[in-house]
C-alpha atoms as a PDB file:
ATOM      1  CA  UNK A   1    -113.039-133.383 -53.516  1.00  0.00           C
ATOM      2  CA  UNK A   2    -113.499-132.181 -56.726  1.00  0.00           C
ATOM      3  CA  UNK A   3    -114.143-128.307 -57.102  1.00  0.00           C
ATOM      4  CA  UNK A   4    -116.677-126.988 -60.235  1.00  0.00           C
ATOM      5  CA  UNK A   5    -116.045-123.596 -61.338  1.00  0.00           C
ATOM      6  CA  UNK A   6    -119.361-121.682 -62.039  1.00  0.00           C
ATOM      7  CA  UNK A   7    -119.036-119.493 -65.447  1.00  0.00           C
ATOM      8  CA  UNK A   8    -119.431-115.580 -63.835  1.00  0.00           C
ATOM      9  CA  UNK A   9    -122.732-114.075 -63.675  1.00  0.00           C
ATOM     10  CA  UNK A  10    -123.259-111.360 -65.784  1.00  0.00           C
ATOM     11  CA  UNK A  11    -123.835-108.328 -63.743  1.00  0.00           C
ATOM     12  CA  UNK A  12    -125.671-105.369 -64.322  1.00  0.00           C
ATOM     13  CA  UNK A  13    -123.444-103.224 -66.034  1.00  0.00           C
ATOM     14  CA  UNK A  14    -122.328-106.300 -68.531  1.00  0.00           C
ATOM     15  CA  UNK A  15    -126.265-106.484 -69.370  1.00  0.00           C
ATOM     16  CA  UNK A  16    -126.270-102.606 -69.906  1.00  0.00           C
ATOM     17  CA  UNK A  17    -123.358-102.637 -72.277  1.00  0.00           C
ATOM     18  CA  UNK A  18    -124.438-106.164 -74.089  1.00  0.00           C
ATOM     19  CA  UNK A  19    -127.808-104.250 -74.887  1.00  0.00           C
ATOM     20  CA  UNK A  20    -125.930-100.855 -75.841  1.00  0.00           C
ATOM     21  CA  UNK A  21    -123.654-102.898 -78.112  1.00  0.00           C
ATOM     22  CA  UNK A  22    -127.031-104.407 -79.677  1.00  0.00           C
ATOM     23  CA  UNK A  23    -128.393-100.785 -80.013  1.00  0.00           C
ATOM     24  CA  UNK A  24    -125.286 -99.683 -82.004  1.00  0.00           C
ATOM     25  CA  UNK A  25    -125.167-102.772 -83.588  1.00  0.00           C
ATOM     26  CA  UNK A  26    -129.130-102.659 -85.212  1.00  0.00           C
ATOM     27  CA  UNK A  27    -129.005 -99.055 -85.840  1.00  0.00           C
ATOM     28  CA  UNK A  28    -125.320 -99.472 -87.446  1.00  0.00           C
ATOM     29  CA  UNK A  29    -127.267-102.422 -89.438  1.00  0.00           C
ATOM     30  CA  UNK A  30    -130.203 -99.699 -90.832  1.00  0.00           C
ATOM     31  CA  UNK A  31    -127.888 -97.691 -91.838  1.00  0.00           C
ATOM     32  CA  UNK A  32    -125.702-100.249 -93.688  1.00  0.00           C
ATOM     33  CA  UNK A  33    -128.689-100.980 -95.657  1.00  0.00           C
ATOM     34  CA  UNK A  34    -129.238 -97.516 -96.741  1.00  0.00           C
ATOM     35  CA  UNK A  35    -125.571 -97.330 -97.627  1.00  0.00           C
ATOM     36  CA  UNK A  36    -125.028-100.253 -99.597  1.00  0.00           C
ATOM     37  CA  UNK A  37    -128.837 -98.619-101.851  1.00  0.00           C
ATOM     38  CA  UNK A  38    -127.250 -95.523-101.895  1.00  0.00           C
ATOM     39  CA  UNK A  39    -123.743 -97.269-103.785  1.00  0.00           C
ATOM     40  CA  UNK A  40    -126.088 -99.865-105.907  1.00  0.00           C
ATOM     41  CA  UNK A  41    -128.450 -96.772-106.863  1.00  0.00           C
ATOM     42  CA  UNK A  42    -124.773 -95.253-107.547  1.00  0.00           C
ATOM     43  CA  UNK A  43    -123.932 -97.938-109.982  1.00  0.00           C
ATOM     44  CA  UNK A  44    -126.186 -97.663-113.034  1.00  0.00           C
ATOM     45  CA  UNK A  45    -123.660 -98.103-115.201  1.00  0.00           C
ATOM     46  CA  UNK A  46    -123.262-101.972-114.143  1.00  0.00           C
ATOM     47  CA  UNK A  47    -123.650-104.662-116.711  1.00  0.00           C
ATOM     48  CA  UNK A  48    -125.195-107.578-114.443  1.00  0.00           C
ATOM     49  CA  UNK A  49    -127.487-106.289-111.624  1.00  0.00           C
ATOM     50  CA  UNK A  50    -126.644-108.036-108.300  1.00  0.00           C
ATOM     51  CA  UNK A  51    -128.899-110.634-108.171  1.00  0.00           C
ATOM     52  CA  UNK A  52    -127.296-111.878-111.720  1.00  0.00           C
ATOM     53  CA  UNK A  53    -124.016-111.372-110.169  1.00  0.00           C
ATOM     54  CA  UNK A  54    -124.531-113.483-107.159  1.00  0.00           C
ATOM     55  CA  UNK A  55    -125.884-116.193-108.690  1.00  0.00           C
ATOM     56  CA  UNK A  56    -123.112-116.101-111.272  1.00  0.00           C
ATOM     57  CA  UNK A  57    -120.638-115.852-108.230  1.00  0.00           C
ATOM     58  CA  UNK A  58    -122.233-119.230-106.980  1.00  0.00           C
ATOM     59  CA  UNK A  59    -122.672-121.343-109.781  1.00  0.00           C
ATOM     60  CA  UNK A  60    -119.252-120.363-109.878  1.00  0.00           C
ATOM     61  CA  UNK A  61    -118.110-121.400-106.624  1.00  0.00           C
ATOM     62  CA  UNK A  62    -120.562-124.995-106.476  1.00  0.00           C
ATOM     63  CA  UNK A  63    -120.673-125.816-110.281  1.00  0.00           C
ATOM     64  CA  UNK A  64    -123.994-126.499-112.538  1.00  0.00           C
ATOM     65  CA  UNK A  65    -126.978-126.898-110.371  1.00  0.00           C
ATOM     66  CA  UNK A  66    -130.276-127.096-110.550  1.00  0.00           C
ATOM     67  CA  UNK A  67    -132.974-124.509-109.595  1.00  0.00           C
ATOM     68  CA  UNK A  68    -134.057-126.182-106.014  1.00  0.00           C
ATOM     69  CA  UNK A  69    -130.660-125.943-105.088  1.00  0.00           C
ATOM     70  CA  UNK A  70    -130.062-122.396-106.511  1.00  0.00           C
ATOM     71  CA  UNK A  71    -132.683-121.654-104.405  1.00  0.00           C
ATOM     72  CA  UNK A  72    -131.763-123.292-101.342  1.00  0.00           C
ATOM     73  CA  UNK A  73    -128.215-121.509-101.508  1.00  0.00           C
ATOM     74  CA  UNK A  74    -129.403-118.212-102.191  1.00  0.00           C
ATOM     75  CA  UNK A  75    -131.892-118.015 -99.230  1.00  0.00           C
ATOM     76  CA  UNK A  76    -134.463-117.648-102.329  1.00  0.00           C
ATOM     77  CA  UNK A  77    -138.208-118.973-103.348  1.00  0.00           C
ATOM     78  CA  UNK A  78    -137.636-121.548-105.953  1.00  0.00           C
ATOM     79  CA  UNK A  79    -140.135-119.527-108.367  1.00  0.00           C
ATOM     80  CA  UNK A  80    -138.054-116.565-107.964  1.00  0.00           C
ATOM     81  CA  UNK A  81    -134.918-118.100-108.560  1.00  0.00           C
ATOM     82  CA  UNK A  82    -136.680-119.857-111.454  1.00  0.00           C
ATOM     83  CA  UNK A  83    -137.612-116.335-112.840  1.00  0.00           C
ATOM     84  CA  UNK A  84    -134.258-114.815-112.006  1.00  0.00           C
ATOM     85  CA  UNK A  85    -132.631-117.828-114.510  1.00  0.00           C
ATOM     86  CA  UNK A  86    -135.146-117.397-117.091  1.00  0.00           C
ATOM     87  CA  UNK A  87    -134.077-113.635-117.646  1.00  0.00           C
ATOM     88  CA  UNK A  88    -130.488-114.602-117.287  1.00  0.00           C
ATOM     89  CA  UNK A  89    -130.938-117.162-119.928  1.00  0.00           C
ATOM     90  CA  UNK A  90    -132.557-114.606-122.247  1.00  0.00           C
ATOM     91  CA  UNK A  91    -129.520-112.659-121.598  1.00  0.00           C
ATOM     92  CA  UNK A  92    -126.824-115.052-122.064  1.00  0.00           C
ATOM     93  CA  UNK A  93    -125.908-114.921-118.947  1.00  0.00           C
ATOM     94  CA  UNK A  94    -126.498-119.057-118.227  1.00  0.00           C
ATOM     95  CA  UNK A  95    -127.879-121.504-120.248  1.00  0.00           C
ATOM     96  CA  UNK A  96    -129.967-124.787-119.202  1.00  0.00           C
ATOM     97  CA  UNK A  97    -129.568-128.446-119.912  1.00  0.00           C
ATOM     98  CA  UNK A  98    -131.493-131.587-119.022  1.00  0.00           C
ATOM     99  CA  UNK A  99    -130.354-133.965-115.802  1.00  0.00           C
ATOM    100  CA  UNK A 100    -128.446-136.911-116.879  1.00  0.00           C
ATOM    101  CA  UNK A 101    -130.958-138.511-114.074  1.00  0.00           C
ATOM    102  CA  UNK A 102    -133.972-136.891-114.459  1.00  0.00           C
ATOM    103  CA  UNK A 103    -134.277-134.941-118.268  1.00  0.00           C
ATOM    104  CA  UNK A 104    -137.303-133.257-116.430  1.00  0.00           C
ATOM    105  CA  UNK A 105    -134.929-130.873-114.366  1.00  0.00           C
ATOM    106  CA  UNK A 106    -133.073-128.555-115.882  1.00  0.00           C
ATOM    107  CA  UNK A 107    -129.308-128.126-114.452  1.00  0.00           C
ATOM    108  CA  UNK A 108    -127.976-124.573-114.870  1.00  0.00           C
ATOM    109  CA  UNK A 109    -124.569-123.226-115.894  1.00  0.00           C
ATOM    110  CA  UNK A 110    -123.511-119.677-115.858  1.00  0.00           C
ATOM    111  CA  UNK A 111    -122.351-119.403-120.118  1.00  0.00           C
ATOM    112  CA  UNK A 112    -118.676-117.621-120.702  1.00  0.00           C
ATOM    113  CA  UNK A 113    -120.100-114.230-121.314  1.00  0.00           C
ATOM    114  CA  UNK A 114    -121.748-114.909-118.188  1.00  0.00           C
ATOM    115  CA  UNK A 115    -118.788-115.261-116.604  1.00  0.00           C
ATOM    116  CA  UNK A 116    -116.731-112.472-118.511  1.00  0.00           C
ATOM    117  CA  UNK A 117    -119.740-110.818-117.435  1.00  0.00           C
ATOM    118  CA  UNK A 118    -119.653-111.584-113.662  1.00  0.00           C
ATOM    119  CA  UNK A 119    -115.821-111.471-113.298  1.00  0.00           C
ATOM    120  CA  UNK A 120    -116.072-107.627-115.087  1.00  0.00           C
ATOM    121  CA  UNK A 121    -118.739-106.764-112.244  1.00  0.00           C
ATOM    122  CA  UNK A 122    -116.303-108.289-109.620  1.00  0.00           C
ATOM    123  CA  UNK A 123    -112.987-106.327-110.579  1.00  0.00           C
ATOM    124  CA  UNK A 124    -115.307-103.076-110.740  1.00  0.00           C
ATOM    125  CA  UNK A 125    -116.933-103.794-107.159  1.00  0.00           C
ATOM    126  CA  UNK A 126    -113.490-104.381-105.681  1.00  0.00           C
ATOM    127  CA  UNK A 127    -111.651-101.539-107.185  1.00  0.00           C
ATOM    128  CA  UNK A 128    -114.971 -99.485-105.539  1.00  0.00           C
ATOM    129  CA  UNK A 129    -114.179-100.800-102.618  1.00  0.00           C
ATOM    130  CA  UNK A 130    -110.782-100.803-101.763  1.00  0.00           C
ATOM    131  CA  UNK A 131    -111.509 -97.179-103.066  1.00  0.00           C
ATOM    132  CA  UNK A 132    -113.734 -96.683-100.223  1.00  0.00           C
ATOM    133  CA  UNK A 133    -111.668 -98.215 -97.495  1.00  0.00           C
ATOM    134  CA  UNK A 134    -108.581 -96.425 -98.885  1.00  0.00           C
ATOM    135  CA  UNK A 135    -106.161 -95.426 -95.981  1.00  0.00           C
ATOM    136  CA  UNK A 136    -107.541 -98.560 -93.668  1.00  0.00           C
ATOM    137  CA  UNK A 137    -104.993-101.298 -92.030  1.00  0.00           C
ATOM    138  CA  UNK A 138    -104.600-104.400 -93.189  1.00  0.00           C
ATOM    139  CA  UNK A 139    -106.043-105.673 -89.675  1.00  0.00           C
ATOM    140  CA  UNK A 140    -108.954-103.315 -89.739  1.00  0.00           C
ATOM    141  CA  UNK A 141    -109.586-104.801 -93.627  1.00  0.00           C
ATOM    142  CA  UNK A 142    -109.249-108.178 -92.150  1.00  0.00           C
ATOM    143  CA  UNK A 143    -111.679-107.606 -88.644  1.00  0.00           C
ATOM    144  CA  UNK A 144    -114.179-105.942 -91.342  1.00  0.00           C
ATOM    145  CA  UNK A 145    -114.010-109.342 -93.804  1.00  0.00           C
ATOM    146  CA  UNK A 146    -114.260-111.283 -90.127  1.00  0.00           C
ATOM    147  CA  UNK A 147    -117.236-109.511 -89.139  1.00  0.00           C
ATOM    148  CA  UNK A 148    -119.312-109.547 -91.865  1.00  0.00           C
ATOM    149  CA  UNK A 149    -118.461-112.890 -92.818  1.00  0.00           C
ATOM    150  CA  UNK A 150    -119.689-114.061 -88.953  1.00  0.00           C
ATOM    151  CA  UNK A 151    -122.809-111.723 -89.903  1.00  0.00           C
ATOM    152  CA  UNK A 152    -123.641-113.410 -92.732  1.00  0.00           C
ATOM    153  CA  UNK A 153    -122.825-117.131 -91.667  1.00  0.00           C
ATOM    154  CA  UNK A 154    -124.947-116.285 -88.767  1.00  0.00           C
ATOM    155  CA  UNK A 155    -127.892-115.145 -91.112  1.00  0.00           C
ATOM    156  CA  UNK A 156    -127.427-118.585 -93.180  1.00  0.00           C
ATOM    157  CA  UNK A 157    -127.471-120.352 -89.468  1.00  0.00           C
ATOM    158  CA  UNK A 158    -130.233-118.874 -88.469  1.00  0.00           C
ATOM    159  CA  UNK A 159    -132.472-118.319 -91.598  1.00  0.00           C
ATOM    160  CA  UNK A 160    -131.197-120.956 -93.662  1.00  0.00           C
ATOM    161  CA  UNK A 161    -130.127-123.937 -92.320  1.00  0.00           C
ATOM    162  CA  UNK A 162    -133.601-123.818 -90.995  1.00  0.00           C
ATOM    163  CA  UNK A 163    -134.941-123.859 -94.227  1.00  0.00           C
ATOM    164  CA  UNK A 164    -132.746-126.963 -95.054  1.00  0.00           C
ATOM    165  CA  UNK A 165    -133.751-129.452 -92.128  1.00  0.00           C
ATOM    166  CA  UNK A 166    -137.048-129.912 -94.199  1.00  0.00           C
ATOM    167  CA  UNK A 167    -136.722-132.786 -96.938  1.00  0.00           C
ATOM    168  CA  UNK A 168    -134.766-131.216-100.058  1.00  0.00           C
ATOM    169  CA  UNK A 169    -131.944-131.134-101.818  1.00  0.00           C
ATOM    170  CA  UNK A 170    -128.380-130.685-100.097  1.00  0.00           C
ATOM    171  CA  UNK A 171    -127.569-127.404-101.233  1.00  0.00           C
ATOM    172  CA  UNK A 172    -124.181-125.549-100.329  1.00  0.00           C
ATOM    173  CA  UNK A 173    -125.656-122.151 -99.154  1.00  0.00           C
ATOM    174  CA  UNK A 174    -123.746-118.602-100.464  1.00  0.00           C
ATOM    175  CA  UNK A 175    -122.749-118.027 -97.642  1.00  0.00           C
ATOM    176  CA  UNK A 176    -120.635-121.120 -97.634  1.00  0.00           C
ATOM    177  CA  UNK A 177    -120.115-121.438-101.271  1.00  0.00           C
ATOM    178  CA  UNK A 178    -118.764-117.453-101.671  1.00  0.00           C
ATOM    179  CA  UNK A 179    -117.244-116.818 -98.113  1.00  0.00           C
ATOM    180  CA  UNK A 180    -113.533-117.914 -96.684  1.00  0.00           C
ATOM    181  CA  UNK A 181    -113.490-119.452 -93.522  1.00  0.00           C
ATOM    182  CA  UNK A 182    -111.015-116.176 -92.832  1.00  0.00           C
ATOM    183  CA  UNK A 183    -110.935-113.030 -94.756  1.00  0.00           C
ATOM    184  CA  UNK A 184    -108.359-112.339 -96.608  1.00  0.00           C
ATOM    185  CA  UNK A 185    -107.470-108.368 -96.960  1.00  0.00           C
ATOM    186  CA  UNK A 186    -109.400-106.987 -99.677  1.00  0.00           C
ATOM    187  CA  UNK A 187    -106.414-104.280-100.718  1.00  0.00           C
ATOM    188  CA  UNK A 188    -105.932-103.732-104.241  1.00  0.00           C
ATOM    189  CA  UNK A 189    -108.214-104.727-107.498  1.00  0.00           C
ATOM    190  CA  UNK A 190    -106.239-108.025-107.939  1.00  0.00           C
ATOM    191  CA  UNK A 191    -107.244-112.224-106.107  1.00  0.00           C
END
């Protein structure tokens, strides 16, 4: 006789503290987002605004790619991304060049002021934020990395890998493409 063991049911009080945890968990989320304008309003004195730095970041981390796939990885409207690369490429930030298999699509690649550029942008935010979690642990560093990484992978899950069952290119989203499977601590300016 074989014996099946039933997972537990949640009881009441589980349920009350599952939706308290998703209280302090949306409101914590608001306010995140008001943070994180209050340090980018903070940092006029940027060279590359943050759109420019994350796609910099992930041409970095795939390679040259075209817009669709741009797009795709950046959770973005192809026309946007296609307007975000034109003012880049008036900038000098990336330049364009015709597909060895189709010369009607352009494939994009971030120039080397682009990346001088984006790697400048990346020492400042790090310094600014090892400034800011000054006097943390290592393991609280690392459980903050974890969480937001799960946060974000679980945005791409949900948001963008949705997007990418329809017929298109197979993009590498930025969430993949920028993220480590673990986080590393984030102590100190240096990689």
């Amino acid at each position: 006789m074989s014996t099946t063991r039933l997972a537990p049911r949640a009881t009441k009080a589980d349920q009350h503290e599952g939706r308290e945890a998703l209280d302090v968990i949306e409101v914590a989320s608001a306010v995140l987002v008001r943070n994180l304008e209050l340090l980018s309003r903070r940092g006029n004195d940027r060279d590359i605004d943050r759109a420019e730095y994350l796609l910099l970041r992930t041409l970095s981390a795939i390679g040259p790619a075209d817009i669709c796939t741009l797009a795709a990885s950046l959770g973005l409207d192809p026309s946007t991304a296609g307007r975000q690369v034109s003012a880049m490429a008036d900038n000098g930030l990336v330049e364009r060049s015709p597909a060895a298999t189709d010369r009607r699509r352009s494939i994009i690649s971030p120039t080397s002021g682009g990346l001088d550029r984006m790697h400048a942008e990346r020492a400042r935010r790090r310094t600014a934020t090892a400034e800011l979690l000054d006097g943390w642990s290592d393991a609280d560093l690392r459980t903050l990395g974890e969480m937001f990484t799960r946060y974000n992978r679980a945005v791409t899950e949900h948001y963008l890998d949705a997007a990418r069952r329809e017929p298109a290119p197979e993009p590498i989203a930025a969430t993949d493409a920028l993220l480590p499977r673990s986080a590393p601590p984030i102590r100190g300016t240096r990689e």
